[in-house]
Structures are given as structure tokens and as C-alpha cells.
Protein backbone atom coordinates (compact mmCIF):
# COMPACT_ATOMS: atom_id res chain seq x y z
CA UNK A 1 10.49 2.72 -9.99
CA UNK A 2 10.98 6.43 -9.93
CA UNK A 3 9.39 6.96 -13.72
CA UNK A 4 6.45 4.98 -12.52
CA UNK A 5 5.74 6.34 -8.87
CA UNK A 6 5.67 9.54 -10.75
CA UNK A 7 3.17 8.60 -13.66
CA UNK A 8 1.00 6.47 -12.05
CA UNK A 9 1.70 6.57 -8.53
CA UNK A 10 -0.68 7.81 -6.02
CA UNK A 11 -0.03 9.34 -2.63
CA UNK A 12 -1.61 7.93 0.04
CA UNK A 13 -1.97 9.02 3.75
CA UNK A 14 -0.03 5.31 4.42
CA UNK A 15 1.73 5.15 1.70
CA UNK A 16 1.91 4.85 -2.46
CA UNK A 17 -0.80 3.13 -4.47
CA UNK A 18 0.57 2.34 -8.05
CA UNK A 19 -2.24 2.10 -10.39
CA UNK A 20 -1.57 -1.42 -12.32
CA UNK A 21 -5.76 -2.10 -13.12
CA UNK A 22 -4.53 -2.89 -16.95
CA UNK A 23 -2.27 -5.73 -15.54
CA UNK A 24 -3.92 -9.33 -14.68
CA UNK A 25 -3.92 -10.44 -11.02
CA UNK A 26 -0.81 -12.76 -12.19
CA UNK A 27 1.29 -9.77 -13.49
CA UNK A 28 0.58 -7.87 -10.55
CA UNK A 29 1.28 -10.66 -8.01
CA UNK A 30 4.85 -11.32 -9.76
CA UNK A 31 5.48 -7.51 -9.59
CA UNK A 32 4.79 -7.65 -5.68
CA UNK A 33 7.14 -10.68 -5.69
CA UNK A 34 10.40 -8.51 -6.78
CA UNK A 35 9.57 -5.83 -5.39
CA UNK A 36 9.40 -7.64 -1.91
CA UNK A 37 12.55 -9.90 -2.89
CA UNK A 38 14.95 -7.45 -4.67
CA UNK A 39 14.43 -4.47 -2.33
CA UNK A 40 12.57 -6.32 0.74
CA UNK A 41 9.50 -3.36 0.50
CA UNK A 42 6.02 -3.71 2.42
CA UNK A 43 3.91 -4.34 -0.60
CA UNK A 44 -0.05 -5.65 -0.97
CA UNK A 45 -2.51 -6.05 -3.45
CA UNK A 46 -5.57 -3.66 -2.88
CA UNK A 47 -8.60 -3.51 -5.28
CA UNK A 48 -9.90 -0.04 -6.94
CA UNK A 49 -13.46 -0.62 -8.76
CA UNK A 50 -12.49 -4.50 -8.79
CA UNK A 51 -9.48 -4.04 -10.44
CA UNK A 52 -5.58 -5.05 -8.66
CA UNK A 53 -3.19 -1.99 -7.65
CA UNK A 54 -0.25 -2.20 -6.08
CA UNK A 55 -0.19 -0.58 -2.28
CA UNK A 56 3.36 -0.09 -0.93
CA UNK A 57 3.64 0.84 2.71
CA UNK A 58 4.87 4.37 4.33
CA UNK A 59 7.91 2.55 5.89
CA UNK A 60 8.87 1.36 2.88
CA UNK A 61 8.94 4.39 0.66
CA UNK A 62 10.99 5.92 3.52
CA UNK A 63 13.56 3.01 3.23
CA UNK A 64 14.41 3.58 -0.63
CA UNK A 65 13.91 7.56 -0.51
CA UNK A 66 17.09 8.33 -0.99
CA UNK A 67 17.44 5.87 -3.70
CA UNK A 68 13.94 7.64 -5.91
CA UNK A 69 15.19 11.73 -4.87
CA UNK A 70 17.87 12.09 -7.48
CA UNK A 71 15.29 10.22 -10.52
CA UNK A 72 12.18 12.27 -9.18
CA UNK A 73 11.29 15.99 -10.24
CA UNK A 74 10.68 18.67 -7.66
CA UNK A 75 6.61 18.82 -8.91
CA UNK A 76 6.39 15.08 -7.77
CA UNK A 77 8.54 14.46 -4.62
CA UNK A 78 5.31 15.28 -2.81
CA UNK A 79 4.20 11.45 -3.82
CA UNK A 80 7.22 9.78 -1.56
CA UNK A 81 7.67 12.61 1.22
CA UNK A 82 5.13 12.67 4.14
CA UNK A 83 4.93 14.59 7.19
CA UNK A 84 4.74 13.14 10.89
């Protein structure tokens, strides 16, 4: 999760968008499946030039944080830390 937030994760004023337009709409929806099962995240399907990404919610991101830090180099932990 950390490898990909930081390659193809985008920071969001709400949140992370995880840029998954190469996957089918299937792939993607399974994808939002575990992530919402295994580690109970906020996640949603949002469409960039008509193409699925993966949108995962500010509260979330702040719930597995601490889990991402120690995987995440200091030029990217901009991507899951936002201000109030």
C-alpha cells in the first residue's frame, strides 16, 4: 500500500486518489472490496477522463498512518499527511 500511494498515489485536499485507469471497472471494484474488508478504509470509485481510480477518504489515511510512515520516504509523506 505504501509502494503504491507513493508511485501512483495522488494527494488530494480530502484525501488520496490512486491512479488504477489501466485496471477494468471489475479489478478496481475487487480492490475497493479488500481494502474496505481487510483494513475497514473509506474507499470509492471516482472517474478521471472516463477511466476508474480509486479515492480513499482523509479519515482513512489518518487511521493506517502509522502503519504507511515507516514504508514511506521523507520526499513522499506529504501524500498521507494533511494539515487542519
Amino acid at each position: 500500500m505504501a509502494h503504491w500511494i507513493c508511485c501512483d498515489g495522488t494527494n488530494t485536499f480530502n484525501g488520496i486518489t490512486l491512479q488504477t485507469q489501466s485496471f477494468t471497472l471489475k479489478e478496481v471494484v475487487f480492490i475497493i472490496n479488500v481494502l474496505i474488508v481487510k483494513f475497514d478504509l473509506n474507499c470509492s470509485i471516482h472517474y478521471k477522463r472516463g477511466s476508474p481510480t480509486i479515492y480513499i477518504s482523509v479519515q482513512s489515511i489518518n487511521k493506517i498512518r502509522p502503519f504507511l510512515l515507516p514504508y514511506i520516504c521523507d520526499s513522499m509523506k506529504y501524500k498521507i499527511i494533511y494539515k487542519n
